[in-house]
N, C-alpha and C. Protein backbone atom coordinates (compact mmCIF):
# COMPACT_ATOMS: atom_id res chain seq x y z
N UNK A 1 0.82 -1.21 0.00
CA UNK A 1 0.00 0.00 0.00
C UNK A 1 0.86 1.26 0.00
N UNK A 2 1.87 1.19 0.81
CA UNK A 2 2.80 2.05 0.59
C UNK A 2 3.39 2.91 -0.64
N UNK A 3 3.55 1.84 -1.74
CA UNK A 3 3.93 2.28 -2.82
C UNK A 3 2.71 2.94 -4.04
N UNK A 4 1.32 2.22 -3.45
CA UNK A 4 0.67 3.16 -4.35
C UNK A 4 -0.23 4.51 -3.37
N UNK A 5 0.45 4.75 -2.24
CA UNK A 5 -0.06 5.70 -1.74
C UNK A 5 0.90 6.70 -2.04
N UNK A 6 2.06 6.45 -2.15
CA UNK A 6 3.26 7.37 -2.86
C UNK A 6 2.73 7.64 -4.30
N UNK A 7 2.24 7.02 -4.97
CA UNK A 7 2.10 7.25 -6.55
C UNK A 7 0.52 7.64 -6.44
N UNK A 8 -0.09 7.65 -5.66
CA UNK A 8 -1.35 8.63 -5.60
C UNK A 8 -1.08 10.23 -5.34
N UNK A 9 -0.53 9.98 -4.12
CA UNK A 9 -0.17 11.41 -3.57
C UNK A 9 0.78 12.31 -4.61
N UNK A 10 1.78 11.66 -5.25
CA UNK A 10 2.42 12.60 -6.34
C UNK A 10 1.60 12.92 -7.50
N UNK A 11 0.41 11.82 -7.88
CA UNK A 11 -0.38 12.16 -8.92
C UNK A 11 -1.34 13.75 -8.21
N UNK A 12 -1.38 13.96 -7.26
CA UNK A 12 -2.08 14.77 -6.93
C UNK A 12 -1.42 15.74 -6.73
N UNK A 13 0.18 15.62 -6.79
CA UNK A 13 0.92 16.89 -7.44
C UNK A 13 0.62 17.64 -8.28
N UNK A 14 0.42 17.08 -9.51
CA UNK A 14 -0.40 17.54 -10.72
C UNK A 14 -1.33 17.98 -10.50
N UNK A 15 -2.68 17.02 -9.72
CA UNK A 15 -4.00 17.86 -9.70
C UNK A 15 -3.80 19.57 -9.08
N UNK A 16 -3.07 19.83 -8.45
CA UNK A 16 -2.64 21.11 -7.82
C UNK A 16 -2.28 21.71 -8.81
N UNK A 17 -1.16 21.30 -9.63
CA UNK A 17 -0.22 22.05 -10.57
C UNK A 17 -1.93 22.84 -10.96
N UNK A 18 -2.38 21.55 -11.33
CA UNK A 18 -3.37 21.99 -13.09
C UNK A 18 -4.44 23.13 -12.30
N UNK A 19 -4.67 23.27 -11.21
CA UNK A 19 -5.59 24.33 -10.37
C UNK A 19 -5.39 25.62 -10.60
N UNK A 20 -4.14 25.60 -9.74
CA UNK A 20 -3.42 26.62 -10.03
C UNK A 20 -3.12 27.30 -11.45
N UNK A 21 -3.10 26.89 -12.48
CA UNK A 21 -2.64 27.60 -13.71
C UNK A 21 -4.36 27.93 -13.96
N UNK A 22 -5.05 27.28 -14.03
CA UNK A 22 -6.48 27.56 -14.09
C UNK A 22 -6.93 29.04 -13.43
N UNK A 23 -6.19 28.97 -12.05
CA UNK A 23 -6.88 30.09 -11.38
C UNK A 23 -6.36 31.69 -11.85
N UNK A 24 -4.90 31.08 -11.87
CA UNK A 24 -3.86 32.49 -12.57
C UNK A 24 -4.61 32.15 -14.43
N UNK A 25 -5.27 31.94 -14.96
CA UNK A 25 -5.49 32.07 -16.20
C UNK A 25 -6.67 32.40 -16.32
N UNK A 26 -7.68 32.45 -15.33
CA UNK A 26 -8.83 32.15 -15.12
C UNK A 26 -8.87 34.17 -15.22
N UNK A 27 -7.90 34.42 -14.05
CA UNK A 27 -8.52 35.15 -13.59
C UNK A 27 -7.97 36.77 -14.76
N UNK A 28 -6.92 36.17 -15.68
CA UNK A 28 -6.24 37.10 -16.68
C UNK A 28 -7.61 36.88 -18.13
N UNK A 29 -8.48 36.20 -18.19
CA UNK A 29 -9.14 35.82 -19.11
C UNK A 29 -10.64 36.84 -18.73
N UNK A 30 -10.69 37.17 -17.55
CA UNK A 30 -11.61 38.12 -16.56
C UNK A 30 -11.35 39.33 -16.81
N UNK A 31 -9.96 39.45 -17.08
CA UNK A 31 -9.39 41.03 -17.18
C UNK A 31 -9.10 40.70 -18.37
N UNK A 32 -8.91 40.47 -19.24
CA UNK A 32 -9.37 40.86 -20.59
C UNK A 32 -10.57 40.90 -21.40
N UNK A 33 -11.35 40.03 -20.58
CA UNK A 33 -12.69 40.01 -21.24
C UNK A 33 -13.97 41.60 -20.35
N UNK A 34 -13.05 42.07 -18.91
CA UNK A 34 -14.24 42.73 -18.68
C UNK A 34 -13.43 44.20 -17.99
N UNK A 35 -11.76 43.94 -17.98
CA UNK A 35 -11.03 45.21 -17.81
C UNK A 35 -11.22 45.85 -16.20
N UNK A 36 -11.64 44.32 -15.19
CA UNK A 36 -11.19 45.32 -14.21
C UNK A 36 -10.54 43.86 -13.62
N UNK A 37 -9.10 44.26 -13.03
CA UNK A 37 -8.02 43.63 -12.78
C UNK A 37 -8.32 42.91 -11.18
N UNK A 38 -8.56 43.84 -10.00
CA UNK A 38 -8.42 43.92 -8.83
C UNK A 38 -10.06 43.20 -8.41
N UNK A 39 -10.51 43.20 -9.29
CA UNK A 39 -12.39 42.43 -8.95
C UNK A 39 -12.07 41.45 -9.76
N UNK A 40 -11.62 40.95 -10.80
CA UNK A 40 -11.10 39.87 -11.22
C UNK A 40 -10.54 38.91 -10.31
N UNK A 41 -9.40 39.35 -10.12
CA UNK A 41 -8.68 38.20 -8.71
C UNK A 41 -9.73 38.25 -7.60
N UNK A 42 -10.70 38.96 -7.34
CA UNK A 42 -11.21 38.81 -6.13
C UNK A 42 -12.49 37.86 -6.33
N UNK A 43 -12.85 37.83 -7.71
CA UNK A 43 -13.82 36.99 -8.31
C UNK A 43 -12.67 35.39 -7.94
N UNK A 44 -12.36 35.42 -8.43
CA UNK A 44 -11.52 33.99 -8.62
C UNK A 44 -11.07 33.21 -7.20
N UNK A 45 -10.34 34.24 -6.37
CA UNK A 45 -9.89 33.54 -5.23
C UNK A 45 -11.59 33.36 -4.37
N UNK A 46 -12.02 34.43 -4.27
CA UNK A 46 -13.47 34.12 -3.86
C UNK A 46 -14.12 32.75 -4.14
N UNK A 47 -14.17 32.50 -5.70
CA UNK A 47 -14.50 31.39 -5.93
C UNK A 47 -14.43 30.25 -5.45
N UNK A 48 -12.98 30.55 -5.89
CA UNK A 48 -11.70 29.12 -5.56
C UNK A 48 -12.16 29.00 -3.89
N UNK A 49 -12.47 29.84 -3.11
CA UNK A 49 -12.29 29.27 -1.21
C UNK A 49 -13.77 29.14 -1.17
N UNK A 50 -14.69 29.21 -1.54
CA UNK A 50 -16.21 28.86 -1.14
C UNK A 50 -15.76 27.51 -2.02
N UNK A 51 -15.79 27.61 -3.41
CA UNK A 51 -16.08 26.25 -4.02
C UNK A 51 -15.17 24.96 -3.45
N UNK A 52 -13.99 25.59 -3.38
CA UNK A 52 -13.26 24.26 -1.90
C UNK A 52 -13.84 24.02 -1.14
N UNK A 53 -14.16 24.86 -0.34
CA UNK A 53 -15.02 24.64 0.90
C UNK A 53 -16.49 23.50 1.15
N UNK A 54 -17.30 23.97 -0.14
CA UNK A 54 -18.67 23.09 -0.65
C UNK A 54 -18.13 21.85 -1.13
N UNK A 55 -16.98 21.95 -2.09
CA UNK A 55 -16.69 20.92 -2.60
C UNK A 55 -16.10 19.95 -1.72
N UNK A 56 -15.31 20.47 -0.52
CA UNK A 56 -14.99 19.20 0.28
C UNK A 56 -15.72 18.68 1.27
N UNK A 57 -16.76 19.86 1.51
CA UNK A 57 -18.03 18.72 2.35
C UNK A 57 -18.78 18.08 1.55
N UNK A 58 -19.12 17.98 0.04
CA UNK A 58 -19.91 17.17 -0.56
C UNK A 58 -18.92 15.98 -0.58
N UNK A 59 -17.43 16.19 -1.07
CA UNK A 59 -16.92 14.70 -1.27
C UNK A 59 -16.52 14.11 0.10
N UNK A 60 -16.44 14.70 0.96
CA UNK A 60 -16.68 13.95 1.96
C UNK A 60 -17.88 12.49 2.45
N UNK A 61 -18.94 13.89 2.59
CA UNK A 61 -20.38 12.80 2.00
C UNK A 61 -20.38 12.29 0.74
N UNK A 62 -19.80 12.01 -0.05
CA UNK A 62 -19.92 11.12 -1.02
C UNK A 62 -18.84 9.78 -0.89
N UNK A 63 -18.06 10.65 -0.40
CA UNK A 63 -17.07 9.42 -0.10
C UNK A 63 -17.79 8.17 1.07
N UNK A 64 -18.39 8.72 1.83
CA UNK A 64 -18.88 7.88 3.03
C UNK A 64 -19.82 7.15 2.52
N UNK A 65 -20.93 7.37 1.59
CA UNK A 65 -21.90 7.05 0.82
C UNK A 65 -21.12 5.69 -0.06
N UNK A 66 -20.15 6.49 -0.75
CA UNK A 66 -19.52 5.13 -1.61
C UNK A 66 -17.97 5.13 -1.61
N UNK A 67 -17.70 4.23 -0.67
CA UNK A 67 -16.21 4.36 0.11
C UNK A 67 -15.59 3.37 -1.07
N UNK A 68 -16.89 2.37 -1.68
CA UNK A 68 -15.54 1.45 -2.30
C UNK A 68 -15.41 2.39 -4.12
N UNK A 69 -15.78 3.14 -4.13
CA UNK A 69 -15.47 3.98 -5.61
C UNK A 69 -14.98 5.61 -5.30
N UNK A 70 -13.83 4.98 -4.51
CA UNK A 70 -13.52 6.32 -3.92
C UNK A 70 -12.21 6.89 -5.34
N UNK A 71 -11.85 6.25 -5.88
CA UNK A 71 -10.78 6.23 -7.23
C UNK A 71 -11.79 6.91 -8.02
N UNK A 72 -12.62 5.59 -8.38
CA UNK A 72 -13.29 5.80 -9.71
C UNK A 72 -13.89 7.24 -9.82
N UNK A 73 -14.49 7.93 -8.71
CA UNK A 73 -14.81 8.77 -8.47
C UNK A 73 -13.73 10.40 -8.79
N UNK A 74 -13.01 10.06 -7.98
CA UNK A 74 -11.85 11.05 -7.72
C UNK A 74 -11.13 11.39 -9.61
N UNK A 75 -11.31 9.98 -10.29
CA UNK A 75 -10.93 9.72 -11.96
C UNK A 75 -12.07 10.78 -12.46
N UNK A 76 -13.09 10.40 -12.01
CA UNK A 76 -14.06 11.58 -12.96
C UNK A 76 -14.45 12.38 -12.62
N UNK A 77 -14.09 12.86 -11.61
CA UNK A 77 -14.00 14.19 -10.87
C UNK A 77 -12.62 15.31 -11.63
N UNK A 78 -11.70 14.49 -12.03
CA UNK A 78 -10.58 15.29 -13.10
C UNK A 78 -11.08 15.30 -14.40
N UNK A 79 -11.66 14.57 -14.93
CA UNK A 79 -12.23 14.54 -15.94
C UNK A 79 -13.02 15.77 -16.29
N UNK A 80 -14.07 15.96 -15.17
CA UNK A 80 -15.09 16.69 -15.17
C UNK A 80 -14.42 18.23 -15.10
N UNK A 81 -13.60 18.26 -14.23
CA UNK A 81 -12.56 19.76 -14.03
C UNK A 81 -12.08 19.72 -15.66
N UNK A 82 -11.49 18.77 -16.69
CA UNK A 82 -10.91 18.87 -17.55
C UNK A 82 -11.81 19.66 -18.38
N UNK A 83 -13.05 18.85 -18.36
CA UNK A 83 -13.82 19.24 -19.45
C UNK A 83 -14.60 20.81 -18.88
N UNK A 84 -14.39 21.39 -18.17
CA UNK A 84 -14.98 22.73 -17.71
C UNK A 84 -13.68 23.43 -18.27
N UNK A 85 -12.69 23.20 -17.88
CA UNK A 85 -11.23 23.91 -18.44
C UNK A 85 -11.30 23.88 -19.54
N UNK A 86 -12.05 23.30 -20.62
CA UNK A 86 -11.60 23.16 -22.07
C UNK A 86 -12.77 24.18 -22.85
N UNK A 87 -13.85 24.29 -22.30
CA UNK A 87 -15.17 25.25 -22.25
C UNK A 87 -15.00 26.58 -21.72
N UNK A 88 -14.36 27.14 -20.86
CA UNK A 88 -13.99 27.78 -19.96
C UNK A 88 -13.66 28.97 -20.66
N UNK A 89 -12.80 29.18 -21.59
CA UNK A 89 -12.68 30.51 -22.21
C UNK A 89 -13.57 30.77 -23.24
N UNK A 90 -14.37 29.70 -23.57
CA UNK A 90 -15.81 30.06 -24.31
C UNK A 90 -16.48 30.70 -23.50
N UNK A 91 -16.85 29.85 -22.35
CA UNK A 91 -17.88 30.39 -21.40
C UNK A 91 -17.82 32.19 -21.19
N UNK A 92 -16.16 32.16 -20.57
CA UNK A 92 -16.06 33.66 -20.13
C UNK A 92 -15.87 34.59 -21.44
N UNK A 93 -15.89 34.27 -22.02
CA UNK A 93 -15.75 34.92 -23.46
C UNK A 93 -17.17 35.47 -23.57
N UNK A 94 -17.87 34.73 -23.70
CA UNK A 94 -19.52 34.58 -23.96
C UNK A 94 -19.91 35.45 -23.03
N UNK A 95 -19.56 35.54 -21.77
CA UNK A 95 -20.34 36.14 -20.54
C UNK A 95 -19.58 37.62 -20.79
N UNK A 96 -18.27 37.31 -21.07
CA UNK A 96 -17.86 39.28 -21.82
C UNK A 96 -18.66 39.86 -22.76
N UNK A 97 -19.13 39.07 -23.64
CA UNK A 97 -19.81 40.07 -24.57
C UNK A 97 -21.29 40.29 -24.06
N UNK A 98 -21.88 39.85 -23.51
CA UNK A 98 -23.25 39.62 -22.96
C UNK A 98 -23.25 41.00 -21.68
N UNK A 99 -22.65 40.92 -21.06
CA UNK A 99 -22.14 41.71 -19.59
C UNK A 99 -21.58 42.75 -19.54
N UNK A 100 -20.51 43.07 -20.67
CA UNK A 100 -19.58 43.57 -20.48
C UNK A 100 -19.95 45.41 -20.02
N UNK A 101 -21.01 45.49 -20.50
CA UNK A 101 -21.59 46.74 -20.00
C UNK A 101 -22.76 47.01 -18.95
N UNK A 102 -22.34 45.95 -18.04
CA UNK A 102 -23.50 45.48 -17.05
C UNK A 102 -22.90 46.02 -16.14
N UNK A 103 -23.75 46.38 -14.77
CA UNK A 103 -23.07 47.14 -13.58
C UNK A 103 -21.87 45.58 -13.30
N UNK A 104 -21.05 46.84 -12.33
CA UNK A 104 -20.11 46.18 -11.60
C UNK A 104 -20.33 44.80 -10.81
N UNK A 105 -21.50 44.69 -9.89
CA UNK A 105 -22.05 43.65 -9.26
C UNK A 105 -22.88 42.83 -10.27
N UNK A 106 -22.98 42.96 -11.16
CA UNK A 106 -23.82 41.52 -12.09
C UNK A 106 -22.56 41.39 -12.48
N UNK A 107 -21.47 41.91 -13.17
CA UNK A 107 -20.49 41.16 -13.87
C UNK A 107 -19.83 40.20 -12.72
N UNK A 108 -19.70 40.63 -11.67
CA UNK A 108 -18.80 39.67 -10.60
C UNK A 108 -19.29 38.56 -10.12
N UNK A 109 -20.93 38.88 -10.36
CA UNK A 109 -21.87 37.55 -9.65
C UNK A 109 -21.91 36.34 -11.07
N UNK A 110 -21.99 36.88 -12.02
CA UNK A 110 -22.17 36.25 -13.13
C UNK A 110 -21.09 35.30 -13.68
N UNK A 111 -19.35 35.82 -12.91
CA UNK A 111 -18.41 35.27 -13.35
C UNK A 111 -18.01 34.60 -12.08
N UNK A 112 -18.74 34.85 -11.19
CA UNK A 112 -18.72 33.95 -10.10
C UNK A 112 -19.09 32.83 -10.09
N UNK A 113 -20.06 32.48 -10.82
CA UNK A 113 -21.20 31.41 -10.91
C UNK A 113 -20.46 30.73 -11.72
N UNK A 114 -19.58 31.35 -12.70
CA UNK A 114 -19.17 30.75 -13.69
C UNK A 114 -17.74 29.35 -13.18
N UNK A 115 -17.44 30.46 -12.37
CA UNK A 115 -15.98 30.06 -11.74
C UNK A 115 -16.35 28.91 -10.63
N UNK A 116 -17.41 29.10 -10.55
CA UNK A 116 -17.90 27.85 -8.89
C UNK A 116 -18.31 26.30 -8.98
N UNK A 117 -18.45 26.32 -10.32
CA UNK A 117 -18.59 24.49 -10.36
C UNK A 117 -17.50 23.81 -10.90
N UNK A 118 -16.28 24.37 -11.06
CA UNK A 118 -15.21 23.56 -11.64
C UNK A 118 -14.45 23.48 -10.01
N UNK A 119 -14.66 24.82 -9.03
CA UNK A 119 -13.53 25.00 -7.97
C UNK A 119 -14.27 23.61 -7.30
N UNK A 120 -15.84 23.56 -6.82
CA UNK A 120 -16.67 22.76 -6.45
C UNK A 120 -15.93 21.42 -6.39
N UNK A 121 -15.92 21.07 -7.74
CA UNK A 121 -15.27 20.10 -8.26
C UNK A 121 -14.14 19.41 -7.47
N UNK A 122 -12.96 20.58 -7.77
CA UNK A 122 -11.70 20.36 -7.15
C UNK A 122 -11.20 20.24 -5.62
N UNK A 123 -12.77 20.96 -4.76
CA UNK A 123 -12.72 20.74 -3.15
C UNK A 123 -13.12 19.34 -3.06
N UNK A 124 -13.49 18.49 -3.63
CA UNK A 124 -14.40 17.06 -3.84
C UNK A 124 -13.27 15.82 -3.98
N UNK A 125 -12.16 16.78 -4.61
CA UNK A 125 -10.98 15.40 -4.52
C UNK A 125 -10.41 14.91 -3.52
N UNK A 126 -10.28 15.92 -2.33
CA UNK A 126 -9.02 15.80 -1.58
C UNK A 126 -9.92 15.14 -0.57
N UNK A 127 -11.14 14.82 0.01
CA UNK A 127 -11.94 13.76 0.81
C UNK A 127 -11.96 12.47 -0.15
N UNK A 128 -12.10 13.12 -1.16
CA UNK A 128 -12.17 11.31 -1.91
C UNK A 128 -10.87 10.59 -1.78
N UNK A 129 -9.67 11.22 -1.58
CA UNK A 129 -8.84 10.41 -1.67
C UNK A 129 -8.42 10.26 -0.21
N UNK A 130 -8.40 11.16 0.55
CA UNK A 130 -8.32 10.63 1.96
C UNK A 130 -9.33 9.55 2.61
N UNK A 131 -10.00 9.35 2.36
CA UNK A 131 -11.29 7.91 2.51
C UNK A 131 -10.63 7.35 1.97
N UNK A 132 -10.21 6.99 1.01
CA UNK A 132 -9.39 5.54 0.06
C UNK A 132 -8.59 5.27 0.55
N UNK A 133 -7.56 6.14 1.50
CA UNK A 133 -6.06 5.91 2.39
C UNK A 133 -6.97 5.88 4.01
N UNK A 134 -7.95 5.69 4.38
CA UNK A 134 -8.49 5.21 5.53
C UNK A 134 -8.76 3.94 5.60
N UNK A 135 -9.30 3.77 4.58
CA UNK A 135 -9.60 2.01 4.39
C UNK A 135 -8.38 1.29 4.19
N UNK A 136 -7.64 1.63 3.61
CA UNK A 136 -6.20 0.93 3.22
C UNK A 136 -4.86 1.09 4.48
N UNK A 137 -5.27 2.16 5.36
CA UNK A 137 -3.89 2.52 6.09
C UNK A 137 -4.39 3.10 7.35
N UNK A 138 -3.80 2.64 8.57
CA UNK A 138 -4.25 2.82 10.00
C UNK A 138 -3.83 4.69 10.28
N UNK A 139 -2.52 4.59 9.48
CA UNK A 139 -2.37 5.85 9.42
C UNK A 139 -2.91 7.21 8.34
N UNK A 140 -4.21 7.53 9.49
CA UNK A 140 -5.38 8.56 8.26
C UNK A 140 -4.49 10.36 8.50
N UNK A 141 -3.74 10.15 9.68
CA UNK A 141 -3.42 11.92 9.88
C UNK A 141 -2.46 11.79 9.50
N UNK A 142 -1.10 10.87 8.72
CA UNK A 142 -0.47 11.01 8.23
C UNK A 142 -0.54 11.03 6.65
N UNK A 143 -1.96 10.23 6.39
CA UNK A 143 -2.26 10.14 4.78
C UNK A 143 -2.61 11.74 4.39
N UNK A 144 -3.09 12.23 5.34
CA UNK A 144 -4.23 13.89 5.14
C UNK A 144 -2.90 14.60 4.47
N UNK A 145 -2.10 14.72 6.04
CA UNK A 145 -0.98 15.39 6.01
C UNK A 145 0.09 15.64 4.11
N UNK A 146 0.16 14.41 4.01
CA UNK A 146 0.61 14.07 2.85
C UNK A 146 0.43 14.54 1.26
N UNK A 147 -0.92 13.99 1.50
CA UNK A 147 -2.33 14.33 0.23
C UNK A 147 -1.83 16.41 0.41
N UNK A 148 -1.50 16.76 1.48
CA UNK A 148 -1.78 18.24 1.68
C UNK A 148 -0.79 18.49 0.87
N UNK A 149 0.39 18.12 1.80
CA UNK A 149 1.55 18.44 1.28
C UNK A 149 2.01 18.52 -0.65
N UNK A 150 1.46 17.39 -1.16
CA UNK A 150 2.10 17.14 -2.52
C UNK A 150 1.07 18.17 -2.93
N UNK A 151 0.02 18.33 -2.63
CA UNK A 151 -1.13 19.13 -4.07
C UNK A 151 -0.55 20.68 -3.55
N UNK A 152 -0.38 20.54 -1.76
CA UNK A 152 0.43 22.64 -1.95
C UNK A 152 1.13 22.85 -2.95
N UNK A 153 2.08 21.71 -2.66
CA UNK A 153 3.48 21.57 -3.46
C UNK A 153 3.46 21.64 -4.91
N UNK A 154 2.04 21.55 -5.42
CA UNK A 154 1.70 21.22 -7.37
C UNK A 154 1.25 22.32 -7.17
N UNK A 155 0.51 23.38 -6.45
CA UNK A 155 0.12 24.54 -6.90
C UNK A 155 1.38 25.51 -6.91
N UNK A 156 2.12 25.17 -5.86
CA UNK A 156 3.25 26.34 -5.92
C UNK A 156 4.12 26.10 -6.74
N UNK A 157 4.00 25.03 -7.96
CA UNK A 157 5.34 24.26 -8.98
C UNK A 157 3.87 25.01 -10.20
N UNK A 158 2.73 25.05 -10.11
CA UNK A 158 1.41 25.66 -11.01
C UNK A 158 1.75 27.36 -10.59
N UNK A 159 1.87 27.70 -10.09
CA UNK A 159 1.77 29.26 -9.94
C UNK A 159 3.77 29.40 -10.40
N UNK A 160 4.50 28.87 -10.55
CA UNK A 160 6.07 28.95 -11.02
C UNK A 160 6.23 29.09 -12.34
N UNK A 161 5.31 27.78 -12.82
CA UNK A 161 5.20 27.36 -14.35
C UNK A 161 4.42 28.57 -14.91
N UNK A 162 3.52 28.99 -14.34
CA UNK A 162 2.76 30.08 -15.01
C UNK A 162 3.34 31.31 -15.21
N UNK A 163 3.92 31.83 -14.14
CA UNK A 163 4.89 33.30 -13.81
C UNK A 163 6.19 33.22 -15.01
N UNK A 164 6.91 31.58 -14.99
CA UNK A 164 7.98 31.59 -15.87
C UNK A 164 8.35 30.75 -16.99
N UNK A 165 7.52 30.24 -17.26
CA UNK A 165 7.33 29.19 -18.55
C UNK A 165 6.49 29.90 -19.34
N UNK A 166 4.85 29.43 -18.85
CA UNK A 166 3.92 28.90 -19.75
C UNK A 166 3.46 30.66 -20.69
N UNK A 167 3.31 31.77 -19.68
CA UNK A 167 3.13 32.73 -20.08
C UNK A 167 3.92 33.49 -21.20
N UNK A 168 5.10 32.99 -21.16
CA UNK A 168 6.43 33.35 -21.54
C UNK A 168 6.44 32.83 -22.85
N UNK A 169 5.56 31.53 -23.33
CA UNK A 169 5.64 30.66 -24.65
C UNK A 169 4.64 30.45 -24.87
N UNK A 170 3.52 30.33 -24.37
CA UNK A 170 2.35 30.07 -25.06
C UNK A 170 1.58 31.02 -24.77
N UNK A 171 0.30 30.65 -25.26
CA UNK A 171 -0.34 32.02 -25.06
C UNK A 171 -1.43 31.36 -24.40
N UNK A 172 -2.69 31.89 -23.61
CA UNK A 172 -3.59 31.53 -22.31
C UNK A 172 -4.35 30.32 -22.75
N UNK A 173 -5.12 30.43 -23.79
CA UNK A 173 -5.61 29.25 -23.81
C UNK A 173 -4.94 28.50 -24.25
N UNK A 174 -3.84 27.97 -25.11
CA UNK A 174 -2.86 27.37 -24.92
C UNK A 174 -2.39 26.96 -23.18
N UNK A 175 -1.92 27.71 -22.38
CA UNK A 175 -1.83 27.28 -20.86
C UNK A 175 -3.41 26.33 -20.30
N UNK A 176 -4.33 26.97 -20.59
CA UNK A 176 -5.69 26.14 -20.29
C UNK A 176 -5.39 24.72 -20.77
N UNK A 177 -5.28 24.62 -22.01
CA UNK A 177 -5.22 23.77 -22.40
C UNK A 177 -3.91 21.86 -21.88
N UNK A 178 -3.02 23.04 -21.38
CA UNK A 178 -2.26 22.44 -20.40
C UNK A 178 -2.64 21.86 -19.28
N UNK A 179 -3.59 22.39 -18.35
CA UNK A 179 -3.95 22.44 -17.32
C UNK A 179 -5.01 21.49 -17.79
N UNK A 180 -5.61 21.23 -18.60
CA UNK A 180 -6.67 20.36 -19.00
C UNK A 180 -6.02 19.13 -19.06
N UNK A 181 -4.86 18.71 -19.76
CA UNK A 181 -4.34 17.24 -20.65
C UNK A 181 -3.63 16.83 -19.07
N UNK A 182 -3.06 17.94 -18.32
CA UNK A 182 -2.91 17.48 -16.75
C UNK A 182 -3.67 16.86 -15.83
N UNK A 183 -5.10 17.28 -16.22
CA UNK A 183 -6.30 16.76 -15.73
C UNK A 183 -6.68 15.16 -15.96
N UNK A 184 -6.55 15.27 -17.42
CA UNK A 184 -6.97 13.80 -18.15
C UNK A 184 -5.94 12.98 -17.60
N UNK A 185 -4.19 13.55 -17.44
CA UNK A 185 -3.72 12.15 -17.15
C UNK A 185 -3.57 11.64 -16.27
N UNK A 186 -3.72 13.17 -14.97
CA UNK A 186 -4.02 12.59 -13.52
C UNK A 186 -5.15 11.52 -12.96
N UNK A 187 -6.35 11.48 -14.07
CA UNK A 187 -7.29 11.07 -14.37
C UNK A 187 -6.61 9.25 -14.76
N UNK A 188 -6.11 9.05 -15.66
CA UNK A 188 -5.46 7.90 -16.49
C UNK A 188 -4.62 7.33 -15.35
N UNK A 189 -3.19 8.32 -14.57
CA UNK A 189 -2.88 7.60 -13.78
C UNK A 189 -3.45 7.16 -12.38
N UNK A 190 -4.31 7.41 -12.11
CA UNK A 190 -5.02 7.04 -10.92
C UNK A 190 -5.33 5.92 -11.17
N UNK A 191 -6.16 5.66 -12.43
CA UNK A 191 -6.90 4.43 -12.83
C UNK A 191 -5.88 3.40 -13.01
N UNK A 192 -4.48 3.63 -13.74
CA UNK A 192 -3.08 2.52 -13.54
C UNK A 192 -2.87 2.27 -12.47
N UNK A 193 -3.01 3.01 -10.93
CA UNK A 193 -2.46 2.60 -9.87
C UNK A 193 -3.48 1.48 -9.25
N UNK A 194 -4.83 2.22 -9.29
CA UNK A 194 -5.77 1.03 -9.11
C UNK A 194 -5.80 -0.08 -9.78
N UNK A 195 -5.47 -0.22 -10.76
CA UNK A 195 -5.49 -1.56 -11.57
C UNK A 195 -4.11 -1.61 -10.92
N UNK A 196 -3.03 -1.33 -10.80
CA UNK A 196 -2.00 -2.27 -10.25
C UNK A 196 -2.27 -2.45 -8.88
N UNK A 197 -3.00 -2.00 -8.34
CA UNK A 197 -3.03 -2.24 -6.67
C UNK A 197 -3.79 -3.18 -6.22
N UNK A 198 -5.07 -3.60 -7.48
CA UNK A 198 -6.22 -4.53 -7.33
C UNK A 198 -5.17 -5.79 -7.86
N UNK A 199 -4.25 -5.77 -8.52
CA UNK A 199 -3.69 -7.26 -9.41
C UNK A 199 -3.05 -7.56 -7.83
N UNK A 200 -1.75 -6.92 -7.31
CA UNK A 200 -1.45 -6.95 -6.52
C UNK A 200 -2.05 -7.53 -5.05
N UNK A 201 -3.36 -7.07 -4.58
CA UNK A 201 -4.26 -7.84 -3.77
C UNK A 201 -5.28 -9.09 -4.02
N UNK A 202 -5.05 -9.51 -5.21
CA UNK A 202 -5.75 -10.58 -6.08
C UNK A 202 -4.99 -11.70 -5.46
N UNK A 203 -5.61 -12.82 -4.73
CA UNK A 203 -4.92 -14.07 -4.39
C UNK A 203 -4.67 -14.44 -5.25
């Protein structure tokens, strides 16, 4: 168990990375589409800490509900973030031209709403996978601890890549698009570890 709790927890390096470039892209796609900079980021991080917040008491209760599809779950839960990331500069695109001359408080509520079911999403992983390392490992405050550690650790390697790579060579939706195929394979490798972890416990 050891070894695929190591290769979970680094896969969830990534899920962080791919957040993070989302949120720094999210929130430059806000200020170009509606030109105010400082309600932009406040739209986004706003987002991002309610929709964590909802999102990790629902996967909590979902996890408890269905403890033995705590993977399968957590797999299409990236999926689902992927496919909002890949829509995502349509969406806010769409809501710029519609809005863009709308008071101050409809544009922020409107791109709020927009921004809250992908963050939703992403508060929903980090109970799903701590339930999967409860059933498997006596040690749950060292699994938490862990799970914490690697996804901080992918947002602050996601907010690096963005500041000095991705911005630097590609252009935003190009970076989205990054943050998406990060999604799918965090998605892919989860599902390899479970299939090697189920062969492995197979008499």
């Amino acid at each position: 168990m050891q070894g695929s709790k190591l290769a979970i927890a680094n896969v969830f390096t990534l899920s962080g990375a791919a957040g993070l470039i989302y949120q720094i892209c999210w929130q430059r796609l806000l200020f170009g589409n509606f030109g105010v900079d400082m309600e932009s980021i406040t739209i986004v991080v706003s987002a991002f800490m309610l929709g964590l917040g909802l999102g990790g008491w629902f996967g909590g209760r979902l996890a408890d509900r269905f403890p033995d599809t705590t993977l399968n779950l957590f797999a299409l839960f990236e999926l689902g973030i992927a496919l909002f990331g890949m829509i995502s500069p349509m969406l806010i695109g769409a809501a710029g031209d519609l809005f863009s001359s709308a008071p101050l408080w409809q544009v922020g509520l409107i791109n709020f709403i927009l921004v809250l079911p992908a963050t939703f999403v992403m508060g929903a992983t980090l109970p799903l996978l701590t339930t999967h390392f409860a059933r498997h490992d006596k040690a749950v405050g060292e699994s938490i601890g862990l799970l914490y550690f690697f996804n901080t650790m992918g947002a602050a390697l996601g907010a690096l890549a963005c500041g000095f790579v991705l911005f630097r060579y590609v252009t935003l939706n190009q970076a989205i698009g990054i943050a998406v195929a990060i999604n799918v394979l965090v998605a892919v490798l989860v599902k390899l570890v479970q299939w090697r972890q189920e062969r492995v416990l197979q008499p």
